[in-house]
N, C-alpha and C. Protein backbone atom coordinates (compact mmCIF):
# COMPACT_ATOMS: atom_id res chain seq x y z
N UNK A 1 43.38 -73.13 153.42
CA UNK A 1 44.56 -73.81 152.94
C UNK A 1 45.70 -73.59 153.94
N UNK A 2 46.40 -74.62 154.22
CA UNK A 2 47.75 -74.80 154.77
C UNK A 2 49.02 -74.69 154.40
N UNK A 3 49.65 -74.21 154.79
CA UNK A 3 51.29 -74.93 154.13
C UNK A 3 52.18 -75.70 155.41
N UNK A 4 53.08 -76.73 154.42
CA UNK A 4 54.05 -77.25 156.06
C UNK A 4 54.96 -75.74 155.84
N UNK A 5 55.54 -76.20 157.22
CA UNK A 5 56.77 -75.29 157.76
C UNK A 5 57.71 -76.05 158.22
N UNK A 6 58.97 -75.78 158.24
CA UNK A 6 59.83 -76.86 159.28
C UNK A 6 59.27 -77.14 160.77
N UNK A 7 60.18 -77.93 161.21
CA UNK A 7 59.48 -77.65 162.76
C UNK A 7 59.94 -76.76 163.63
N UNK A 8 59.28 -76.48 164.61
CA UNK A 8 59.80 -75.05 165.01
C UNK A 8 58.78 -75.14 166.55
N UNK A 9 59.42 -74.14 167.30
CA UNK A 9 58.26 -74.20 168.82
C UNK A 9 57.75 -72.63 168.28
N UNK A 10 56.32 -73.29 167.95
CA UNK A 10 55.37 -72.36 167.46
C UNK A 10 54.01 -72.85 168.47
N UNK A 11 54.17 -73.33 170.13
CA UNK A 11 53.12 -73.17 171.18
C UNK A 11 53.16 -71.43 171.63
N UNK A 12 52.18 -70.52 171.23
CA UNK A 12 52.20 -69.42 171.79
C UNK A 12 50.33 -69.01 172.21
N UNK A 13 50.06 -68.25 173.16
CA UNK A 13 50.87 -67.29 173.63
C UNK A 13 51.75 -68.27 175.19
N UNK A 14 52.33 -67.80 175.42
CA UNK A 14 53.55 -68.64 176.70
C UNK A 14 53.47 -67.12 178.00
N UNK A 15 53.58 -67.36 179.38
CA UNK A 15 53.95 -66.50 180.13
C UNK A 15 54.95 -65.78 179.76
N UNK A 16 55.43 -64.84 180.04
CA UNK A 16 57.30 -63.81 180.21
C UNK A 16 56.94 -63.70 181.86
N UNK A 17 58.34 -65.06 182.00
CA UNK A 17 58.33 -64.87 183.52
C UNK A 17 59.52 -63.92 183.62
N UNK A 18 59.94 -63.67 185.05
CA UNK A 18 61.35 -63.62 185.52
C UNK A 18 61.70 -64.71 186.24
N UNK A 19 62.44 -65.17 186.56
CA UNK A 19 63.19 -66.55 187.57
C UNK A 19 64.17 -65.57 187.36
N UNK A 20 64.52 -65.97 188.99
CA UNK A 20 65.21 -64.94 190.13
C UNK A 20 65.87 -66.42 190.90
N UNK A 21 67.34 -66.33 190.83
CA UNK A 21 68.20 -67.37 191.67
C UNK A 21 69.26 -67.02 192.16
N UNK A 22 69.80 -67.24 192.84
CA UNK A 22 71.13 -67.67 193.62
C UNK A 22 70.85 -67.57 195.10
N UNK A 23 71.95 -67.79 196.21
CA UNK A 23 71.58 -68.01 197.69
C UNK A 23 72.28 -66.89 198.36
N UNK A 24 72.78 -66.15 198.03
CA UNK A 24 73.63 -65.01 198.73
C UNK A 24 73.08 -63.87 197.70
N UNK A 25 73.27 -62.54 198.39
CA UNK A 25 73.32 -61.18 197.96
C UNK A 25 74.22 -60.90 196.15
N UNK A 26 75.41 -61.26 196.35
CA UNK A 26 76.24 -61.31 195.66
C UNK A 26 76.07 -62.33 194.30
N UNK A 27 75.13 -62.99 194.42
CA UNK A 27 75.19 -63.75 193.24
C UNK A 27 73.93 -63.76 192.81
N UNK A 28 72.86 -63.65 193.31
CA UNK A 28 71.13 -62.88 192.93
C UNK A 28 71.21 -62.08 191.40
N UNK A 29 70.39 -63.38 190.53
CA UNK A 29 70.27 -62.64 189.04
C UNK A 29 69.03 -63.19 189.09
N UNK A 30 68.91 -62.76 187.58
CA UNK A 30 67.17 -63.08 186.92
C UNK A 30 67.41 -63.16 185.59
N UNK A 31 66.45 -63.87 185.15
CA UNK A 31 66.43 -64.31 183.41
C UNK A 31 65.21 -64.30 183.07
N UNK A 32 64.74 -63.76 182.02
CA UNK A 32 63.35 -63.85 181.41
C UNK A 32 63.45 -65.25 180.90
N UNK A 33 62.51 -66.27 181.32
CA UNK A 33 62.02 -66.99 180.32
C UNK A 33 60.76 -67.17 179.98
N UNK A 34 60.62 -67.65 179.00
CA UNK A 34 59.02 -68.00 177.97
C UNK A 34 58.52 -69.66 177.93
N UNK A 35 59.69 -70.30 178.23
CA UNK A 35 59.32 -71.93 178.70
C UNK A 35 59.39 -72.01 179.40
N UNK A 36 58.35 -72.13 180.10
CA UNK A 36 57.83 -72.67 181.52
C UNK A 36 56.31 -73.10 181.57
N UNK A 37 56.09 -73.88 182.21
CA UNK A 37 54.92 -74.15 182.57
C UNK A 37 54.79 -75.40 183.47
N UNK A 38 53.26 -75.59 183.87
CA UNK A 38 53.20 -76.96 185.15
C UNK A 38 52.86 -78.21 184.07
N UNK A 39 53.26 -79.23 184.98
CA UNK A 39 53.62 -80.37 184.29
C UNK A 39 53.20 -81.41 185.72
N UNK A 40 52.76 -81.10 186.58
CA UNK A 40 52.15 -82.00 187.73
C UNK A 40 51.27 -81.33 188.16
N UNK A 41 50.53 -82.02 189.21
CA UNK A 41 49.47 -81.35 190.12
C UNK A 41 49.98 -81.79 191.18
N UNK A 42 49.87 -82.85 191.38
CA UNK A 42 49.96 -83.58 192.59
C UNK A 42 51.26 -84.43 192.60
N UNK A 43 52.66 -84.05 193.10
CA UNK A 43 52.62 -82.98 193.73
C UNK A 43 52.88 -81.68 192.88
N UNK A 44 52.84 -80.49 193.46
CA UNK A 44 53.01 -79.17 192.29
C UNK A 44 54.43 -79.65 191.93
N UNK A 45 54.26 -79.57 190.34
CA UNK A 45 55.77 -79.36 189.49
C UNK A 45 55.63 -78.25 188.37
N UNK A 46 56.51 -78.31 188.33
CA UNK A 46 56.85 -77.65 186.99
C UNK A 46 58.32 -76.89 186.37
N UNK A 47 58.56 -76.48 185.12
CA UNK A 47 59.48 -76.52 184.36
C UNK A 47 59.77 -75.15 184.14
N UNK A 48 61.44 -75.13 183.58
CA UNK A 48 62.33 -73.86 183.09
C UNK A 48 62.63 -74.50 182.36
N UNK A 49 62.72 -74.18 180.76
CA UNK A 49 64.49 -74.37 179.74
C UNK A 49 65.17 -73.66 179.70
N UNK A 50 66.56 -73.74 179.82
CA UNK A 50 67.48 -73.07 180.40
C UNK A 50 68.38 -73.39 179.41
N UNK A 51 69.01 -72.20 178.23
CA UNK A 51 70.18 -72.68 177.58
C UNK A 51 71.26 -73.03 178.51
N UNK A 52 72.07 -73.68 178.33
CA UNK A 52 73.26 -73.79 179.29
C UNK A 52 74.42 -72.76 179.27
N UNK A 53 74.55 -71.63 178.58
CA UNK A 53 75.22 -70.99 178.47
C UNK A 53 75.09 -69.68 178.97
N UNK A 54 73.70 -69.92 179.12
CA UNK A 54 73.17 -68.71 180.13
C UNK A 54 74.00 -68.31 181.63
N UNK A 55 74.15 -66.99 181.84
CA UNK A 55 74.88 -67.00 183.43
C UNK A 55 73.87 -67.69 184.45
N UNK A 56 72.79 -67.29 184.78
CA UNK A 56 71.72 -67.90 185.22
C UNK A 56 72.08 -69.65 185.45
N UNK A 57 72.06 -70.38 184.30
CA UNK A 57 72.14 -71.64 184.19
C UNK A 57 73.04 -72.58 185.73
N UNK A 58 74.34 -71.70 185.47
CA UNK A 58 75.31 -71.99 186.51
C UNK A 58 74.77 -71.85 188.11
N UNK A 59 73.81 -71.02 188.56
CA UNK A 59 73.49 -70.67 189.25
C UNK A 59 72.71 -71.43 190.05
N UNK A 60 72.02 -71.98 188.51
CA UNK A 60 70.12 -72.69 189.29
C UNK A 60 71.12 -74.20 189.40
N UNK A 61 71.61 -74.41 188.91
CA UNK A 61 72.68 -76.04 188.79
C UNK A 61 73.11 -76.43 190.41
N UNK A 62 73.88 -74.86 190.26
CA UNK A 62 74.78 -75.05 191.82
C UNK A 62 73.59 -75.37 192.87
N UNK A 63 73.15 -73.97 193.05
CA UNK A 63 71.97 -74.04 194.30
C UNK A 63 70.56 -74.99 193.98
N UNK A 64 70.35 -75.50 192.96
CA UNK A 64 69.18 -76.26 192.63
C UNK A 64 67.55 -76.00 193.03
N UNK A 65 67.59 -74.39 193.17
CA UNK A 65 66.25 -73.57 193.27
C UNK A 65 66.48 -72.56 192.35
N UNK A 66 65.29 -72.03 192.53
CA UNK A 66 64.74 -70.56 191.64
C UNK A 66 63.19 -70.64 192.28
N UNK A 67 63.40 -69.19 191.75
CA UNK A 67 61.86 -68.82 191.93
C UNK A 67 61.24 -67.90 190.89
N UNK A 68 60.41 -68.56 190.39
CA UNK A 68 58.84 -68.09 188.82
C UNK A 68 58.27 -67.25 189.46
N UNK A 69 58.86 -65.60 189.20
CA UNK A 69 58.11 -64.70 189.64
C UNK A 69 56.97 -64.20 188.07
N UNK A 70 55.89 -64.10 188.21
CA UNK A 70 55.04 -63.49 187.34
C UNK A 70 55.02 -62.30 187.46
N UNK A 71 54.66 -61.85 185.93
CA UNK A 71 55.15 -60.22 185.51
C UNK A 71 54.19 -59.99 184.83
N UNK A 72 53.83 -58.52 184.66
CA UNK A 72 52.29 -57.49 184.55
C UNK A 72 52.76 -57.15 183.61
N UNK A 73 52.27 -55.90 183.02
CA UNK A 73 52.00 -55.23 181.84
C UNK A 73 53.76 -54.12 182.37
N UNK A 74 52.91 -53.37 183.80
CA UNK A 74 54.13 -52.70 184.34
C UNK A 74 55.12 -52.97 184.43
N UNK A 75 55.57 -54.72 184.51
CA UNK A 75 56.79 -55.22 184.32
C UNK A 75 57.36 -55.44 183.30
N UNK A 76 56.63 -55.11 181.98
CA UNK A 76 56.99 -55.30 180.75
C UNK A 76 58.76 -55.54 180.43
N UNK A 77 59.20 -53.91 180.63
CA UNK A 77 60.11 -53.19 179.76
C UNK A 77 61.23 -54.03 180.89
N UNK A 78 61.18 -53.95 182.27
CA UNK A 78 62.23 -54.96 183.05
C UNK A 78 62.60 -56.46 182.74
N UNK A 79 60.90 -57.31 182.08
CA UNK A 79 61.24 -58.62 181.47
C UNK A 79 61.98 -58.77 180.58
N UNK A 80 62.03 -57.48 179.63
CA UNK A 80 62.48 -57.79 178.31
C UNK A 80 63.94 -57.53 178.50
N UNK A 81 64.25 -56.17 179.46
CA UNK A 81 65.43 -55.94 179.53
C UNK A 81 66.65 -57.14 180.23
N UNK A 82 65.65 -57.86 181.19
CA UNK A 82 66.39 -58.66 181.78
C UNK A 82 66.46 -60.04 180.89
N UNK A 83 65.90 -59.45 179.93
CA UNK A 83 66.03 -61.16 178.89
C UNK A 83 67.10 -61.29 177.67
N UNK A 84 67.73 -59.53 177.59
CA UNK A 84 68.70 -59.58 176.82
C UNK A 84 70.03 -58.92 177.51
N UNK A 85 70.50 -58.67 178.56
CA UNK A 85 71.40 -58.31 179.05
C UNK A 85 71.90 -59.38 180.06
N UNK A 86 73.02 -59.27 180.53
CA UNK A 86 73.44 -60.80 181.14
C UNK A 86 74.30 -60.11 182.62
N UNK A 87 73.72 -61.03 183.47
CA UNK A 87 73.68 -61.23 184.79
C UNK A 87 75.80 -61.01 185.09
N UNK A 88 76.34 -61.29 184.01
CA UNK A 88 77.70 -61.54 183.88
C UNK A 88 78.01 -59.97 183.96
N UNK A 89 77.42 -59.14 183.17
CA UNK A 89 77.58 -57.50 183.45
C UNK A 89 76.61 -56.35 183.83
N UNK A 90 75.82 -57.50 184.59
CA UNK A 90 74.65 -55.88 185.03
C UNK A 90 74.15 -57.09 186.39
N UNK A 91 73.88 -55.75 187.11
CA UNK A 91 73.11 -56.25 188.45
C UNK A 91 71.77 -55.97 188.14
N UNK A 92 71.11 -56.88 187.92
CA UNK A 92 69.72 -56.38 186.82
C UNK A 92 68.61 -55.90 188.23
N UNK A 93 68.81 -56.44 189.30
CA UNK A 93 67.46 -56.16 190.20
C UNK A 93 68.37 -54.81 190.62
N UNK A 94 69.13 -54.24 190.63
CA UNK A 94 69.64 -52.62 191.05
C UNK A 94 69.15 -51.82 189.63
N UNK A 95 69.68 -52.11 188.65
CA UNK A 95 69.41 -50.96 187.48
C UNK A 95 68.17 -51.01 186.94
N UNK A 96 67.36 -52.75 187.07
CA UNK A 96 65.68 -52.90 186.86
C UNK A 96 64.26 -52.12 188.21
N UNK A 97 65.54 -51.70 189.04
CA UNK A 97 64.76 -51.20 190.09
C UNK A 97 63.70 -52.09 190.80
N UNK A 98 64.22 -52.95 190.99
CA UNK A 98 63.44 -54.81 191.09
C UNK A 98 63.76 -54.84 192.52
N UNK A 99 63.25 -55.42 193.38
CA UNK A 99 63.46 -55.52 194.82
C UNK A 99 63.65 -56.94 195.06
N UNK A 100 64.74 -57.20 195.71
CA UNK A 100 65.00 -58.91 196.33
C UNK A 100 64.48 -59.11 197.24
N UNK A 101 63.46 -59.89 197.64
CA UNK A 101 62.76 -60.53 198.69
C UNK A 101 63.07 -61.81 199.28
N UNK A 102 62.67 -62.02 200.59
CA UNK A 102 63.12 -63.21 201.36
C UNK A 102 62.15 -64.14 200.50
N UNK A 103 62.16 -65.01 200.19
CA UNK A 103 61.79 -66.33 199.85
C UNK A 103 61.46 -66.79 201.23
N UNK A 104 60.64 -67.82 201.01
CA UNK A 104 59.55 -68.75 202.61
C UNK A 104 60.63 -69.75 202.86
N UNK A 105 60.80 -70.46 201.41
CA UNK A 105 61.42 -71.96 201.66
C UNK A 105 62.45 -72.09 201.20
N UNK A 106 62.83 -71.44 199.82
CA UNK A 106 63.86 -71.43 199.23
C UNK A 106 65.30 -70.27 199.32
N UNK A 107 66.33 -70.51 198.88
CA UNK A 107 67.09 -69.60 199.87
C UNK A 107 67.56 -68.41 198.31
N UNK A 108 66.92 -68.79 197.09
CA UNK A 108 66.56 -67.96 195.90
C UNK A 108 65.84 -66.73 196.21
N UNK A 109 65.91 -65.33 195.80
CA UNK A 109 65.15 -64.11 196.16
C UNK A 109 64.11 -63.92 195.52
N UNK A 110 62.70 -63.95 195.62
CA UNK A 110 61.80 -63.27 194.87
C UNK A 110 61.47 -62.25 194.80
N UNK A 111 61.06 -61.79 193.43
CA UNK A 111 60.61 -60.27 193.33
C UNK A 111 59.67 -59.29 193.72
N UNK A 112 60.15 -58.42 194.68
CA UNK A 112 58.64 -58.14 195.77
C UNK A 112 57.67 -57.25 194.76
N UNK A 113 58.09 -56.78 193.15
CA UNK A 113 56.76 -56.34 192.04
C UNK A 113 56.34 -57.32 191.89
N UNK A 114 56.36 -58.31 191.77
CA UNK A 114 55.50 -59.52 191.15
C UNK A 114 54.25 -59.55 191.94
N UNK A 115 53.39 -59.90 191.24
CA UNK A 115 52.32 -60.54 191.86
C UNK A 115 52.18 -61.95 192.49
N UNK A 116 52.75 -62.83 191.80
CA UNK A 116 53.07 -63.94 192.65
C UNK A 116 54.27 -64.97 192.52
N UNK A 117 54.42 -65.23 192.96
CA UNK A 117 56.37 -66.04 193.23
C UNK A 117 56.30 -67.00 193.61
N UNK A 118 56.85 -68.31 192.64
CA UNK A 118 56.64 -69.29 193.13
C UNK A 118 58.09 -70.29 193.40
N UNK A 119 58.29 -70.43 194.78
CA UNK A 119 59.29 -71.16 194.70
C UNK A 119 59.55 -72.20 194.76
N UNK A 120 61.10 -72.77 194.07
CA UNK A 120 60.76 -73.98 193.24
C UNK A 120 62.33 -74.06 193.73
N UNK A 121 62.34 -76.25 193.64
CA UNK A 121 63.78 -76.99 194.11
C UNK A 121 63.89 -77.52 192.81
N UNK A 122 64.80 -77.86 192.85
CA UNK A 122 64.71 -78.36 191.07
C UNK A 122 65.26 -79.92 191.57
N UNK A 123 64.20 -81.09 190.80
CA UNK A 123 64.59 -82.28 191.06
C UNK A 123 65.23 -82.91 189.68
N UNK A 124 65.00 -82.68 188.82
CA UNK A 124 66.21 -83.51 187.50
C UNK A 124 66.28 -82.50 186.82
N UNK A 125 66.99 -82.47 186.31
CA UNK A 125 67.56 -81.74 185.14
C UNK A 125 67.97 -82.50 183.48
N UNK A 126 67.10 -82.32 182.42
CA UNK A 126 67.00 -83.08 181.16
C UNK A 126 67.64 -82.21 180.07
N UNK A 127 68.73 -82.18 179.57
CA UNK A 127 69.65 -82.22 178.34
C UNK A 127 68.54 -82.64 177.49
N UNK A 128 68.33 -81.57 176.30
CA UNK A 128 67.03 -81.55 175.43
C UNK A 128 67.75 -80.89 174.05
N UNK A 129 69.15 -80.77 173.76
CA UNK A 129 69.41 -80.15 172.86
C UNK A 129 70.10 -78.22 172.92
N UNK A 130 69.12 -77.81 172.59
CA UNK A 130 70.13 -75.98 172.79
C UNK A 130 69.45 -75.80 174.14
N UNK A 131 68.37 -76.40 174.89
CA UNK A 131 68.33 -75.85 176.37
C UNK A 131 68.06 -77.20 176.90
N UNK A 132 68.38 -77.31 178.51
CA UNK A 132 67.98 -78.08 179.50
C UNK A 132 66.91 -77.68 180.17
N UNK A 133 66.30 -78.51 180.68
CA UNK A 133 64.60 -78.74 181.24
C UNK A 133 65.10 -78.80 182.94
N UNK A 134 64.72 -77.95 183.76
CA UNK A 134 65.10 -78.21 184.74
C UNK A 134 63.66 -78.36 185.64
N UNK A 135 63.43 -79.48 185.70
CA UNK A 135 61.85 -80.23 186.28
C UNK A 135 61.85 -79.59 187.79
N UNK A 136 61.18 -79.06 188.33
CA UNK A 136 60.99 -78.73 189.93
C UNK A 136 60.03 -79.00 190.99
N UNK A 137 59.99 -79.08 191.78
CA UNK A 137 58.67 -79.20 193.05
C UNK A 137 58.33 -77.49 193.50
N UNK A 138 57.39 -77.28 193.46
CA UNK A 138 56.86 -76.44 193.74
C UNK A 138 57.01 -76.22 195.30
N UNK A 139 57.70 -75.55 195.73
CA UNK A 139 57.80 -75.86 197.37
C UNK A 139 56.79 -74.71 197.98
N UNK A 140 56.64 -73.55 197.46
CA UNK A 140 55.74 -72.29 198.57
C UNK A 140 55.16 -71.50 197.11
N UNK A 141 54.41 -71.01 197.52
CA UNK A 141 53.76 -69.65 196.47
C UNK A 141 53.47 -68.68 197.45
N UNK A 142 54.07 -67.63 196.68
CA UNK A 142 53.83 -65.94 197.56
C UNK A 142 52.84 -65.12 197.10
N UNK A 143 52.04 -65.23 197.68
CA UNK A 143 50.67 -64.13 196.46
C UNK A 143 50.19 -62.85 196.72
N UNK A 144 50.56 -61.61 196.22
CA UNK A 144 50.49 -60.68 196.43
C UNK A 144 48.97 -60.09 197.46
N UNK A 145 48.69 -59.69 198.42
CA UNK A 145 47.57 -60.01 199.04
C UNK A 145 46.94 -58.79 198.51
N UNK A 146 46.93 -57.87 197.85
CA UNK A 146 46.23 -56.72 197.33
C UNK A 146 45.33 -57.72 196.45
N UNK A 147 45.76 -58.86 195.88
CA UNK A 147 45.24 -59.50 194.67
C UNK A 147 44.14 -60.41 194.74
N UNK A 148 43.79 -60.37 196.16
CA UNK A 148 42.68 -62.05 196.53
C UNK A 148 41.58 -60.67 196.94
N UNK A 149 40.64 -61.42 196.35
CA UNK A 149 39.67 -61.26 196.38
C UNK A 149 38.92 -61.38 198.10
N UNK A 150 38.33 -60.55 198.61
CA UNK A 150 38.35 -60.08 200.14
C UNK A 150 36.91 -61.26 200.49
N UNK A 151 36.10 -61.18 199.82
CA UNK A 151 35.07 -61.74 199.52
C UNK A 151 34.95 -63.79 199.70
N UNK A 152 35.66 -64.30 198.66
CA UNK A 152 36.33 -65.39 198.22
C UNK A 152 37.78 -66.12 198.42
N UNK A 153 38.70 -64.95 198.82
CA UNK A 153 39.84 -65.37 199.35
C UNK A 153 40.55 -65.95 197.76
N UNK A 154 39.74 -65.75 196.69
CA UNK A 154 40.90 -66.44 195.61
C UNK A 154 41.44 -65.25 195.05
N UNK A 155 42.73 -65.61 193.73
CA UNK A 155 43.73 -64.95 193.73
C UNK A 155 43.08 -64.52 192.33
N UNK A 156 42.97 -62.94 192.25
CA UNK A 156 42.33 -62.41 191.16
C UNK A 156 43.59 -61.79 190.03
N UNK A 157 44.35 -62.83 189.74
CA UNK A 157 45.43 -62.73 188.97
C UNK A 157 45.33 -62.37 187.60
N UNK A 158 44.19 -62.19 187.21
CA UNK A 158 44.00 -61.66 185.84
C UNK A 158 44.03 -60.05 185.73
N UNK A 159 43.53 -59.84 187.54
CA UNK A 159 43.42 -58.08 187.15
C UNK A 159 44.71 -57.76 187.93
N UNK A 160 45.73 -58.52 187.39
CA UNK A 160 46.87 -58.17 187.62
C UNK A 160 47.70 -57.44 186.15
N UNK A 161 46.80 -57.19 185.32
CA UNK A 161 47.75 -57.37 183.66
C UNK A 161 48.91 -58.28 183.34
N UNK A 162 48.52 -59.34 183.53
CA UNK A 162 49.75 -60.21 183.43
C UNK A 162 50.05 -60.35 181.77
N UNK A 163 51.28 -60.51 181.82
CA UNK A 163 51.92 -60.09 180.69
C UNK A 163 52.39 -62.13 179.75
N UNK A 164 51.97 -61.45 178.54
CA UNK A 164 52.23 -62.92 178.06
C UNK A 164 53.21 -62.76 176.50
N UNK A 165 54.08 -63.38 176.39
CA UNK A 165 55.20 -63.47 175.37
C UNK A 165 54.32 -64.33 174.21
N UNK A 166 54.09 -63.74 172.54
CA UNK A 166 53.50 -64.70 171.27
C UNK A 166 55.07 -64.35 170.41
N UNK A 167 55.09 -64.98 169.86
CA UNK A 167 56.41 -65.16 169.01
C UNK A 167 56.94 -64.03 168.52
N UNK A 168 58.11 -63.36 169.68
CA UNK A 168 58.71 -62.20 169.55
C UNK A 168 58.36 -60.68 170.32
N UNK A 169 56.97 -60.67 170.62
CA UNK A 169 56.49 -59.98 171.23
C UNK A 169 55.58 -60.22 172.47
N UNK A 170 55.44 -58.67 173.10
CA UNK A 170 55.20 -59.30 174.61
C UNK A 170 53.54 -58.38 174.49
N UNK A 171 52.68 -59.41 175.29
CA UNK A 171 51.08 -58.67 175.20
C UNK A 171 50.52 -58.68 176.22
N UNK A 172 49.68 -58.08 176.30
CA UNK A 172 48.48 -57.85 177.92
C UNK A 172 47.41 -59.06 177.33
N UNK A 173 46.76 -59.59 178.44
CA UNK A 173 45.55 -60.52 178.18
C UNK A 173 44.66 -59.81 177.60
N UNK A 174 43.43 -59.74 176.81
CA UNK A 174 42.46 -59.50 176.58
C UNK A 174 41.13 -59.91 177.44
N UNK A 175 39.79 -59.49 176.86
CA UNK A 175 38.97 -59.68 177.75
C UNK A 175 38.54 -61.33 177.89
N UNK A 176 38.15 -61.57 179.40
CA UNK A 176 37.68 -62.81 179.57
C UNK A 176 36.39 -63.20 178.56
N UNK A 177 36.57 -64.73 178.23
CA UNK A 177 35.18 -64.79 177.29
C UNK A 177 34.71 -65.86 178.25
N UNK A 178 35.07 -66.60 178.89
CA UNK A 178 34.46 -67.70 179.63
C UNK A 178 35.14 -68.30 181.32
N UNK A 179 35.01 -69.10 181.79
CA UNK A 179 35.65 -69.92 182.69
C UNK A 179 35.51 -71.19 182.61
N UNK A 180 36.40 -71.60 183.21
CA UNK A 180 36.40 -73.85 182.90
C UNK A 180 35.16 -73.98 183.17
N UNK A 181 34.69 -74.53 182.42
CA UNK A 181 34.03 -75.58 182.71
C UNK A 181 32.37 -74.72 181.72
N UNK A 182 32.66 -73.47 181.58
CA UNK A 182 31.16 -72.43 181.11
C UNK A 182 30.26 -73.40 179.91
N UNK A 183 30.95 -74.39 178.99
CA UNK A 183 30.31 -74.77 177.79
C UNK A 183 29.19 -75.28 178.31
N UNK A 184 29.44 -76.19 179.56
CA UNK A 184 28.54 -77.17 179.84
C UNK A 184 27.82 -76.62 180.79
N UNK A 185 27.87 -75.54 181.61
CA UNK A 185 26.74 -74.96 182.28
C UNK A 185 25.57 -74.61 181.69
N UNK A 186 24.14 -73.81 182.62
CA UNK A 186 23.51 -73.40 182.24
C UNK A 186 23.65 -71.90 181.35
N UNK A 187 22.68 -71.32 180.71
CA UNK A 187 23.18 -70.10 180.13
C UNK A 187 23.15 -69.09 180.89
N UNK A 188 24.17 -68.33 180.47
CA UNK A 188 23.92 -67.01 181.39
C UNK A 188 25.13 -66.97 182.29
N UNK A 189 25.56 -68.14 182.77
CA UNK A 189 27.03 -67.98 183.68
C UNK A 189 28.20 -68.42 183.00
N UNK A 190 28.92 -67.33 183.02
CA UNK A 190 30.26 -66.92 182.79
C UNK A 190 31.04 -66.99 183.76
């Protein structure tokens, strides 16, 4: 049995990123968000909602980048902290003990804990109600090289503990049960 509910954004579990913006020393903040995700392939896009009232907000507007750094299990207690304290009174990458990194393409800092950083130009920006959608091109990805696989060269981002936000709380992945595409294979490969 069911019941309705109002409507509500009840898509979980969602990443807990950090996005890390501004173009100078002096103005370099970060914001946890939980909306995000890709929305193109070709070419790479993808999305932030961004209340507008956020300090952050002003930031990604002016300079029209950021960068989607992904966060572990170890990054937990820094996502969360940086998701309720404001960029307006804390230098969150000094007291989060967070390191600012050169960015490839973008002139936004990424986080040299992350496992991977993806930087992003932001091409429209969509007024959606209590947050704006700020649509982006994927311009570079930074991938932690401890993380690729020596063998295969791909990015073994799961045995990173990447950390994922379900409504209110923040969790570690559990164990793998499959890979794309396993239904329709033969048995036995996972």
């Amino acid at each position: 049995m069911k019941e309705d509910w109002k409507p509500g954004t009840m898509i979980y579990p969602l990443p807990a990123v950090l996005v890390s913006c501004g173009s100078t020393p002096e103005e370099y903040n970060i914001l946890t968000i939980a909306w995000t995700g890709t929305i193109c392939t070709n070419p790479p896009m993808c999305y932030i909602s961004v209340r507008p009232e956020r300090y952050s907000y002003d930031i990604i507007k002016r300079n029209m980048e950021f960068v989607i750094n992904l966060t572990t299990k170890e990054m937990a207690h820094a996502t969360d902290w940086c998701g309720v304290r404001s960029g307006r009174n804390h230098d969150k990458f000094k007291e989060m003990g967070l390191t600012p990194g050169k960015s490839t393409v973008v002139s936004a800092p990424l986080i040299e804990e992350s496992p991977l950083c993806i930087e992003c130009r932001v091409k429209e920006i969509i007024s959606l109600g209590s947050h704006d959608m700020f649509i982006a091109e994927v311009v570079n990805v930074r991938a932690e090289t401890s993380n690729l696989n020596p063998q295969t060269g791909k990015l073994e981002l799961a045995e990173t503990n990447p950390l994922v936000y379900v409504h209110g709380g923040y969790y570690e992945l559990g164990e793998k049960i499959g890979k794309f595409g396993w239904s329709v294979e033969k048995k036995g490969n996972k």
